[in-house]
Protein backbone atom coordinates (compact mmCIF):
# COMPACT_ATOMS: atom_id res chain seq x y z
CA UNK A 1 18.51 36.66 113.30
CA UNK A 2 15.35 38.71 114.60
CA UNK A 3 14.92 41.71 112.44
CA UNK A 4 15.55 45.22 114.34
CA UNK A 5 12.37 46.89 115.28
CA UNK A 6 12.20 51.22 115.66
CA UNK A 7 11.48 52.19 119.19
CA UNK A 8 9.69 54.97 117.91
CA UNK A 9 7.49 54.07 114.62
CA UNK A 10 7.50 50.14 115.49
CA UNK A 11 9.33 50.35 111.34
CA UNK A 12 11.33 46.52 111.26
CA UNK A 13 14.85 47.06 109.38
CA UNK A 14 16.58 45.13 107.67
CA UNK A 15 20.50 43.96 108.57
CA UNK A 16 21.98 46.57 106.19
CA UNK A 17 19.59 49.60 107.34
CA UNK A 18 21.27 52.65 109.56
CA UNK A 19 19.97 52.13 112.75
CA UNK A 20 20.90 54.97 115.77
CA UNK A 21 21.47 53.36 119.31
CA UNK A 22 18.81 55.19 121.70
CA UNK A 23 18.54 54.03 125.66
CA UNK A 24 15.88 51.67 125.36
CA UNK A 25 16.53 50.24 121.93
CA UNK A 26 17.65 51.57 118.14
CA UNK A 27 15.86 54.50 115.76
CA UNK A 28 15.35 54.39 111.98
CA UNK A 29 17.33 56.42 109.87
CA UNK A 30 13.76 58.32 109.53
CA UNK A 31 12.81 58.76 113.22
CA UNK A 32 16.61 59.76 113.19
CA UNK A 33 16.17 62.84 111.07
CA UNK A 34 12.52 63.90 112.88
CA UNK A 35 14.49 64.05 116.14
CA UNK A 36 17.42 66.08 114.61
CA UNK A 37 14.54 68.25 113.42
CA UNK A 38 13.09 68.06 116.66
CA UNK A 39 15.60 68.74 119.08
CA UNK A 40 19.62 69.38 118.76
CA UNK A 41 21.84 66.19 120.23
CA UNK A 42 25.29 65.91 120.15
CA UNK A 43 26.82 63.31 118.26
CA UNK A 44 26.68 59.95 120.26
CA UNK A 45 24.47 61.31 123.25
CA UNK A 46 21.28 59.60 121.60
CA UNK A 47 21.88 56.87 123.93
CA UNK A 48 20.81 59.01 126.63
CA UNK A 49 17.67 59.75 125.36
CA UNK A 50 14.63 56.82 125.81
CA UNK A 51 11.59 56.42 123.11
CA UNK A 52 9.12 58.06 124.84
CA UNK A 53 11.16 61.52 125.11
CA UNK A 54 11.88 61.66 121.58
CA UNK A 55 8.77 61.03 121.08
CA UNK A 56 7.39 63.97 122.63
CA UNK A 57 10.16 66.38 120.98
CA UNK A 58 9.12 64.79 117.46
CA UNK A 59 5.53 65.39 118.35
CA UNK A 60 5.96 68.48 119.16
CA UNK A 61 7.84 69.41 116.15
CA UNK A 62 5.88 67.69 113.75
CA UNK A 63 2.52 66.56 114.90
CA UNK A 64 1.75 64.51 111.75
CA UNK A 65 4.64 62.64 112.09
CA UNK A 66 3.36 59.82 113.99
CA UNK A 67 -0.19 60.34 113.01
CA UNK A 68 -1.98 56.97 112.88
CA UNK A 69 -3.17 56.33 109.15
CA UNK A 70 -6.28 54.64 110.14
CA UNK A 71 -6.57 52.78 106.95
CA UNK A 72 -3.84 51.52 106.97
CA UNK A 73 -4.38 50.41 110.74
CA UNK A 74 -7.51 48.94 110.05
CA UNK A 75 -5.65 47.21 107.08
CA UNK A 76 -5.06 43.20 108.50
CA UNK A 77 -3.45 40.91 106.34
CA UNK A 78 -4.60 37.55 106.12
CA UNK A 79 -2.89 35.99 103.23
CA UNK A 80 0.73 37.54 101.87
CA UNK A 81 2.63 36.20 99.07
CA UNK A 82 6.36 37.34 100.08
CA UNK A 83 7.12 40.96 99.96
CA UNK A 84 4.94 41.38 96.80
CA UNK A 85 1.19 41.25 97.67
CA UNK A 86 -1.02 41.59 101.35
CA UNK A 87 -4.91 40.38 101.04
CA UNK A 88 -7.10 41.51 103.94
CA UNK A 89 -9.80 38.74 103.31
CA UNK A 90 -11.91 39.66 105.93
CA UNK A 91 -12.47 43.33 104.33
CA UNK A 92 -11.88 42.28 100.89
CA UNK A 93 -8.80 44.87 100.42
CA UNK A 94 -5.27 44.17 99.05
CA UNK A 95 -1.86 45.67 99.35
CA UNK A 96 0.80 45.94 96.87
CA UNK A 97 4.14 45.82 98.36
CA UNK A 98 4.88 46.33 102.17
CA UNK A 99 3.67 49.37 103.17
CA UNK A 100 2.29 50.02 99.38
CA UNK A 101 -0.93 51.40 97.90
CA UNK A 102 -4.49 49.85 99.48
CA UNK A 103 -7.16 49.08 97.51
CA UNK A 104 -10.47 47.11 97.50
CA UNK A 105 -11.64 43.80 95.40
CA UNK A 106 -13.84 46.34 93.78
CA UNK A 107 -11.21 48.37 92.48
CA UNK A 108 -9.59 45.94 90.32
CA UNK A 109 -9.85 45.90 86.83
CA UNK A 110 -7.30 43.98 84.99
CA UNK A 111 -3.72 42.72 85.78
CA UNK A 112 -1.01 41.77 83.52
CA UNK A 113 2.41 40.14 83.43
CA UNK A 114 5.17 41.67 81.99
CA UNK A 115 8.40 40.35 81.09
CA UNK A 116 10.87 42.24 79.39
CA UNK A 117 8.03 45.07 78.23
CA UNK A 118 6.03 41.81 76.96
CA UNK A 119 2.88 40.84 77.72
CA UNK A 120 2.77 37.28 78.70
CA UNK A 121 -0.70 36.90 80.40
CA UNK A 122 -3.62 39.12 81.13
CA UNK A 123 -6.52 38.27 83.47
CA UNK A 124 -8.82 40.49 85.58
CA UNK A 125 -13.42 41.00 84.83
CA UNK A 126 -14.89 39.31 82.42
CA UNK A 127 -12.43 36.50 82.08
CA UNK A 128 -10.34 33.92 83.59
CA UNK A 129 -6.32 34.03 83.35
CA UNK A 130 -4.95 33.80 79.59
CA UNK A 131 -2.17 31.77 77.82
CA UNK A 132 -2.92 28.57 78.93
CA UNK A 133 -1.80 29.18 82.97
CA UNK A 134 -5.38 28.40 84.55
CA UNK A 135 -6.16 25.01 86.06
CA UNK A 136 -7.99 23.10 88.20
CA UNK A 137 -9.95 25.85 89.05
CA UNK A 138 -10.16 29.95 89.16
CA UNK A 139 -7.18 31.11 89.99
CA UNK A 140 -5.07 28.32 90.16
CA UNK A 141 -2.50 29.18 87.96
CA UNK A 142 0.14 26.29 87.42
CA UNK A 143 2.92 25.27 84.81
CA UNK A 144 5.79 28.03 83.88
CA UNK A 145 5.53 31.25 83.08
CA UNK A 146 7.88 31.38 79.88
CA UNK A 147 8.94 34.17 77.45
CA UNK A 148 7.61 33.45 74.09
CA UNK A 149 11.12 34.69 73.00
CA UNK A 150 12.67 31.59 74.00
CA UNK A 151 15.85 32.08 72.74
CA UNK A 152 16.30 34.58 75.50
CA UNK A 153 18.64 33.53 77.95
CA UNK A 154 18.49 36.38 80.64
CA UNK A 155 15.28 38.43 81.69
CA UNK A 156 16.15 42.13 82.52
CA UNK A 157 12.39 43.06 84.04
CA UNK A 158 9.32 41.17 85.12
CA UNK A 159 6.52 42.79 86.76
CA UNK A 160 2.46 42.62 87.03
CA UNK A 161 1.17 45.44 86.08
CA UNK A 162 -2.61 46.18 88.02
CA UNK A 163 -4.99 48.42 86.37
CA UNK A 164 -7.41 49.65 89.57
CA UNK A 165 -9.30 52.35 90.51
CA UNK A 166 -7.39 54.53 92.67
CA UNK A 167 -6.98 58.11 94.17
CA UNK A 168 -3.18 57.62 94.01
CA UNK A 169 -2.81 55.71 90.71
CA UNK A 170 -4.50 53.76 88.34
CA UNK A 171 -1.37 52.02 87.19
CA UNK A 172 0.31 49.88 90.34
CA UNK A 173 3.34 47.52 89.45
CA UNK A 174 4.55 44.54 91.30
CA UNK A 175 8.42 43.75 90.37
CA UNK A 176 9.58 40.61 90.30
CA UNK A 177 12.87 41.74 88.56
CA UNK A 178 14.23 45.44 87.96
CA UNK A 179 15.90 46.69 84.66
CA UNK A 180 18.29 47.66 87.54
CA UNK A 181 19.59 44.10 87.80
CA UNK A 182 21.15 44.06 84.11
CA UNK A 183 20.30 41.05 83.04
CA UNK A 184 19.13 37.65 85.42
CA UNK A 185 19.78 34.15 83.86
CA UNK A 186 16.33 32.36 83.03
CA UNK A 187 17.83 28.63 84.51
CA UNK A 188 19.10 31.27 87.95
CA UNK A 189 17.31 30.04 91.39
CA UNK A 190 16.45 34.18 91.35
CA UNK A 191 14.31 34.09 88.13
CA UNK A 192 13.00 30.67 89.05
CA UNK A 193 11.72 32.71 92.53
CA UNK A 194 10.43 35.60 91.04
CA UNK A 195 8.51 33.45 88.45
CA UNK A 196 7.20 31.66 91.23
CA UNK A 197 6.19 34.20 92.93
CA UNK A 198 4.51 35.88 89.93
CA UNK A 199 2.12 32.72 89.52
CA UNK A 200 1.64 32.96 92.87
CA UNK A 201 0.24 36.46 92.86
CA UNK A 202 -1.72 36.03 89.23
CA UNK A 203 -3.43 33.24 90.87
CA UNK A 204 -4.42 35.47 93.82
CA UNK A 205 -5.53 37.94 91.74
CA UNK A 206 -7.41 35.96 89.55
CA UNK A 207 -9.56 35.18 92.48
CA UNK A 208 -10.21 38.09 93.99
CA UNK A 209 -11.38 39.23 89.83
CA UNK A 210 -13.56 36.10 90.35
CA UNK A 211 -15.08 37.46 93.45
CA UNK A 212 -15.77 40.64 92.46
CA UNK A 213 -17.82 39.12 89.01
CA UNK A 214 -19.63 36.99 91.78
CA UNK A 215 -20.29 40.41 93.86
CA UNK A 216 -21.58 41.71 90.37
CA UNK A 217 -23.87 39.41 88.96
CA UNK A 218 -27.19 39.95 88.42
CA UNK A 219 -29.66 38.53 91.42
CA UNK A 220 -31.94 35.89 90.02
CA UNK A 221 -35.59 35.75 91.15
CA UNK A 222 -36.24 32.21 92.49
CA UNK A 223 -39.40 30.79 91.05
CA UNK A 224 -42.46 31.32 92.66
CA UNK A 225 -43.30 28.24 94.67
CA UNK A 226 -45.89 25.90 92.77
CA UNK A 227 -49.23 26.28 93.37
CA UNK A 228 -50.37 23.06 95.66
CA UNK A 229 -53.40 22.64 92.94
CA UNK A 230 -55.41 20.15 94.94
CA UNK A 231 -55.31 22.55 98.11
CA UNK A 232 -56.72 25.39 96.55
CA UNK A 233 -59.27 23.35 94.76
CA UNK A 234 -60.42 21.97 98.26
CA UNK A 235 -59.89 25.58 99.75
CA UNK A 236 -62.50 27.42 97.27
CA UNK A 237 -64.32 24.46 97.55
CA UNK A 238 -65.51 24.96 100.96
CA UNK A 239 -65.71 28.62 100.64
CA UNK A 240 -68.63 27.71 97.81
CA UNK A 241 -70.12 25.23 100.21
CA UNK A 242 -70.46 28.21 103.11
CA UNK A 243 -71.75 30.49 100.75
CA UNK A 244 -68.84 33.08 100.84
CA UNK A 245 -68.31 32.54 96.86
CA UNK A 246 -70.97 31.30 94.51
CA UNK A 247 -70.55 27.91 92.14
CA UNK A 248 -69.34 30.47 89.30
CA UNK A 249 -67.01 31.23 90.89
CA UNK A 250 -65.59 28.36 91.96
CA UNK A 251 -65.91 27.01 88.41
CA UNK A 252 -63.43 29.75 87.50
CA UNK A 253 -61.22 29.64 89.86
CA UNK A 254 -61.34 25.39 89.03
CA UNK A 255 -60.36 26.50 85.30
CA UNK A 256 -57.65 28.81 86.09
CA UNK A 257 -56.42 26.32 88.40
CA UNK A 258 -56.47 23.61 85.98
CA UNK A 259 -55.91 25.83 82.72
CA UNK A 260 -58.80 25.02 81.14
């Protein structure tokens, strides 16, 4: 089933979301309260009211409502990994979570998995993902991401936590599993997905900690091209012969040419 789109903020929602009936389509339960803000309607009469009319009672009301968030709009996601992580590779920016924080390659420090409060791998600058998960290249992370409390049968939270350099935090979380959940069987299809999906994003992570070393490292001067010895020989050679440099000093130049 096609997922419900807001005539008004273009928002999708979900089958369990409150939706209002408009004339040209359905409202999120936030557009919803901006046009009760905006303008009194009587229960059930939103149907005779189109987008573009509510639109210009909500701007009116609240001008920043709609506002355009230009980074965000400028934000283009070319890789996602479910509802957990967005990578604009083409500006070198990720997203955590729909709609979530922004940030650049550059502002990544370190990332680390969590599960229960335990730290089960770390990766981020100045080194490759830990614990035996990388293979076959950087970021590639393969093979299980396991508790080393084995005897655990249930895992109550798993999350990567992201250290970055942000103006709205410097501690982002992705979660996998919520302490919410009370509990979620380690041989469940639901862990199995969220570890999945947690490899899936250390791996992607990994690499964009990769790029930004490559973005860091020092430039190395390429060697100066060798001197074609012969060439210069024959060169001050004939400037000796026209007179322009006398035999000494061609017989220096010959010497430091030669390293006599």
């Amino acid at each position: 089933m096609a997922k419900k789109v807001c005539a008004i903020c273009n928002k999708e929602m979900g089958a369990l979301s409150m939706k209002t009936p408009i004339k040209d389509g359905v409202i999120c339960l936030d557009c919803f309260g901006a046009v009760n803000k905006a303008v009194k309607i009587k229960p059930g009469k939103h149907k005779e009211y189109d987008a573009a009319s509510l639109m210009d009672y909500i701007k009116a009301e609240s001008p920043d409502y709609l506002a355009v968030d230009a980074d965000r709009a400028a934000f283009v996601a070319t890789k996602s990994i479910e509802k957990y992580l967005f990578i604009d590779e083409n500006n070198k920016r990720f997203m955590v979570g729909k709609d979530g924080v922004i940030c650049d390659y550059a502002d990544l420090i370190a990332f680390e998995l969590l599960e229960d409060g335990e730290s089960i791998t770390k990766g981020g600058l100045g080194g490759a993902v830990v614990g035996g998960l990388l293979a076959g290249g950087v970021g590639s992370v393969v093979g299980a991401v396991v508790s080393g409390k084995k005897s655990k049968s249930t895992c109550e939270a798993m999350d990567i936590k992201l250290t970055v350099i942000s103006s709205v935090s410097d501690t982002l979380y992705i979660k996998f599993i919520g302490w919410a959940e009370k509990g979620c069987k380690t041989d469940s299809i639901h862990y199995r997905y969220a570890r999945d999906n947690a490899q899936k994003c250390l791996s992607a992570l990994q690499i964009i900690a990769h790029e930004n070393e490559a973005a860091n490292a020092p430039v190395v001067a390429a060697p100066a091209q060798a001197v074609d010895t012969a060439a210069e020989l024959q060169r001050f050679h004939e400037l000796m012969k026209s007179g322009v440099i006398t035999e000494d000093d061609f017989n220096a130049k010959k010497a430091q040419l030669l390293g006599l």
